[in-house]
N, C-alpha and C. Protein backbone atom coordinates (compact mmCIF):
# COMPACT_ATOMS: atom_id res chain seq x y z
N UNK A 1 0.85 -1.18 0.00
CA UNK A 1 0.00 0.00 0.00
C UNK A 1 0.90 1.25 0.00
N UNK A 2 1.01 1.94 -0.86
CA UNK A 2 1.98 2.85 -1.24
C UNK A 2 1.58 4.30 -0.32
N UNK A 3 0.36 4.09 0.05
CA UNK A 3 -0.55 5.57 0.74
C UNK A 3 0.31 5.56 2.07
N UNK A 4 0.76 4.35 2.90
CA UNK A 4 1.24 4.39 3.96
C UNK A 4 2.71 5.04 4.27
N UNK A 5 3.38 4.75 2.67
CA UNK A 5 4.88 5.09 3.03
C UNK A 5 5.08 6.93 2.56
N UNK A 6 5.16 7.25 3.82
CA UNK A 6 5.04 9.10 4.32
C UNK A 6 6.14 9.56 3.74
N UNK A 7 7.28 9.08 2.81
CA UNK A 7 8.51 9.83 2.03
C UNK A 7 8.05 10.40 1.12
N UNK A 8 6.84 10.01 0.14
CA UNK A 8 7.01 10.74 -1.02
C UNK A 8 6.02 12.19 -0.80
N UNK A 9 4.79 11.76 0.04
CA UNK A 9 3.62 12.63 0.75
C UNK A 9 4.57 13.65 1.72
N UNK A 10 5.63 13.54 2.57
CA UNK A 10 6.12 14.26 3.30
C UNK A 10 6.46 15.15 2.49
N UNK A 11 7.39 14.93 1.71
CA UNK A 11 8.28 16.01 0.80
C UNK A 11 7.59 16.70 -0.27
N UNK A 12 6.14 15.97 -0.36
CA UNK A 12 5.01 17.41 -1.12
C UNK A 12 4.80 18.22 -0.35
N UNK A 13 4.38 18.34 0.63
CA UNK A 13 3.89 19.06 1.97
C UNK A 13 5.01 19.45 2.34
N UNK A 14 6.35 19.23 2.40
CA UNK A 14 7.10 21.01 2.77
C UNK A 14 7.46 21.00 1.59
N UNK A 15 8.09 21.07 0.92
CA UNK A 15 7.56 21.89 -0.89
C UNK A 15 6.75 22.31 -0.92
N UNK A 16 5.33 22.25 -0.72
CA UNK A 16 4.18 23.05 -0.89
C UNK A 16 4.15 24.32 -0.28
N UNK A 17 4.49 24.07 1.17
CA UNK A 17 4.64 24.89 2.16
C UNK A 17 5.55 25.67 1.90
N UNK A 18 6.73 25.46 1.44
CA UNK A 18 7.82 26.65 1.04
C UNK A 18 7.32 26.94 0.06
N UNK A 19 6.34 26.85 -0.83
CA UNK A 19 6.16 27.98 -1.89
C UNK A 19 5.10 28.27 -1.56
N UNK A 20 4.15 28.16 -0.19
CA UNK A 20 3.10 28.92 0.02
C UNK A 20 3.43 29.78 0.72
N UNK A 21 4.68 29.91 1.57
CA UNK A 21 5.16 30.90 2.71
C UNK A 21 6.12 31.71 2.30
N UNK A 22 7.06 31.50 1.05
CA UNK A 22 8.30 32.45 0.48
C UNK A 22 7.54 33.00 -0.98
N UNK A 23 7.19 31.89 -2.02
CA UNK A 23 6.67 32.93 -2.85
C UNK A 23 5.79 33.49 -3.23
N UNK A 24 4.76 32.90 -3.05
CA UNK A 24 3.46 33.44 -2.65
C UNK A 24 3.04 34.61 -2.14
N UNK A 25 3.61 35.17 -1.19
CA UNK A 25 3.22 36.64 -0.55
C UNK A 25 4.11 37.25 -1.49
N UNK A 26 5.47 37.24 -1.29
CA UNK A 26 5.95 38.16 -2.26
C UNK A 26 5.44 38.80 -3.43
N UNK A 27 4.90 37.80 -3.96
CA UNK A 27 4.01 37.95 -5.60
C UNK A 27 2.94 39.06 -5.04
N UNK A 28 2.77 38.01 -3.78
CA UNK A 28 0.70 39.68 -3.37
C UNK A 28 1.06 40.46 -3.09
N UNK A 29 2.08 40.94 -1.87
CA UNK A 29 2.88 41.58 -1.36
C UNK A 29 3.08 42.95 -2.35
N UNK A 30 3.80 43.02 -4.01
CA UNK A 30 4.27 43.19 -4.73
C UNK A 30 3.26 44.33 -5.76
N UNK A 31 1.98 43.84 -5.17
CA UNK A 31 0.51 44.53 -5.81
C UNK A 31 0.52 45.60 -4.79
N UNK A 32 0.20 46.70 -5.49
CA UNK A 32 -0.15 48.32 -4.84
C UNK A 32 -1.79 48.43 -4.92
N UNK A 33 -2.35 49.16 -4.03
CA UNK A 33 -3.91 49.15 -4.29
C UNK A 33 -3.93 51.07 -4.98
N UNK A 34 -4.85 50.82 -5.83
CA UNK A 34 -4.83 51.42 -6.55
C UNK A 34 -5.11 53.04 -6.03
N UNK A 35 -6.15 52.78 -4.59
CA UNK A 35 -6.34 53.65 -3.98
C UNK A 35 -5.74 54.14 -2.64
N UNK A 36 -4.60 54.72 -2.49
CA UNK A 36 -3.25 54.86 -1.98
C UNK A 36 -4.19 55.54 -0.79
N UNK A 37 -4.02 55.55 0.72
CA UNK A 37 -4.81 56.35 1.50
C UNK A 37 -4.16 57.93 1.92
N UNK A 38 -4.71 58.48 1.82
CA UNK A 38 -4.33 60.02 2.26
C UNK A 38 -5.14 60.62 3.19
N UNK A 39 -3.63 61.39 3.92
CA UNK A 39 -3.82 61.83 5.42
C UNK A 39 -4.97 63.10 5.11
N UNK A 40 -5.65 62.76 6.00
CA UNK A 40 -7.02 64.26 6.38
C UNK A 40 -6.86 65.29 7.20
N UNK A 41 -7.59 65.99 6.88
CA UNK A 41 -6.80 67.13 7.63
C UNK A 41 -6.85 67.13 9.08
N UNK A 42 -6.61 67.72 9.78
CA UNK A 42 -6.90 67.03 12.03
C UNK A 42 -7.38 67.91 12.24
N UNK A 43 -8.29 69.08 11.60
CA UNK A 43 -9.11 69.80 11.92
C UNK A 43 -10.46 68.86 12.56
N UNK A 44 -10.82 69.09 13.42
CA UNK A 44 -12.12 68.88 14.37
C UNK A 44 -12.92 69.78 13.72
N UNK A 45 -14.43 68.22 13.60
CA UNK A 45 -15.43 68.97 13.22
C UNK A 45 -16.19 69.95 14.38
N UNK A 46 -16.92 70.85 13.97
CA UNK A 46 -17.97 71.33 14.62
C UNK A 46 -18.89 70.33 15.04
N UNK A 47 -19.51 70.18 16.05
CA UNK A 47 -20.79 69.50 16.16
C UNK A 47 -21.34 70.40 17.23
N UNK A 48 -23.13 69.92 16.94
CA UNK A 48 -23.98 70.94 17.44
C UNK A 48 -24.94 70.27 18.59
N UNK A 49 -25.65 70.36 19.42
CA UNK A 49 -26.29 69.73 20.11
C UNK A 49 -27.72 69.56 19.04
N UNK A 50 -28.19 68.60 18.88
CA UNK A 50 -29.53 68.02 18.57
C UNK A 50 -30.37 68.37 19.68
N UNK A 51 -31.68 68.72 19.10
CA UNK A 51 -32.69 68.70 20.15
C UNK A 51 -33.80 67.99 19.82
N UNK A 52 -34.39 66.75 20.66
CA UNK A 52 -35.33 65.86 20.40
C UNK A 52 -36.36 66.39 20.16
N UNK A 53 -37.66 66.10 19.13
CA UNK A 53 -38.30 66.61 19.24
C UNK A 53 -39.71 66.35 19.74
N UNK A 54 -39.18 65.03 20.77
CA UNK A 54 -40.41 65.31 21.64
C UNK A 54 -40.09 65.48 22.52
């Protein structure tokens, strides 16, 4: 039964694993989002008291 002997199954599974953990992010990593965030100004809004109206 060839399923039992863990040499050839082991050494897919860290091969897999080293190219899911080294190249993999790099590649996503590597993508910019298109919408870059920019700082706002630290002016404080005004706010007003509400009055319920009942």
């Amino acid at each position: 039964m060839p399923q039992l002997n863990p040499n050839p199954w082991f050494a897919i599974l860290v091969f897999s694993w080293i190219i899911f953990l080294t190249i993999i992010p790099t590649k996503i990593l590597n993508h910019t989002s298109p919408n870059e965030p920019i700082p706002m100004n630290e002016e404080k809004h005004k706010t007003e008291p509400w009055d319920w109206p009942w």
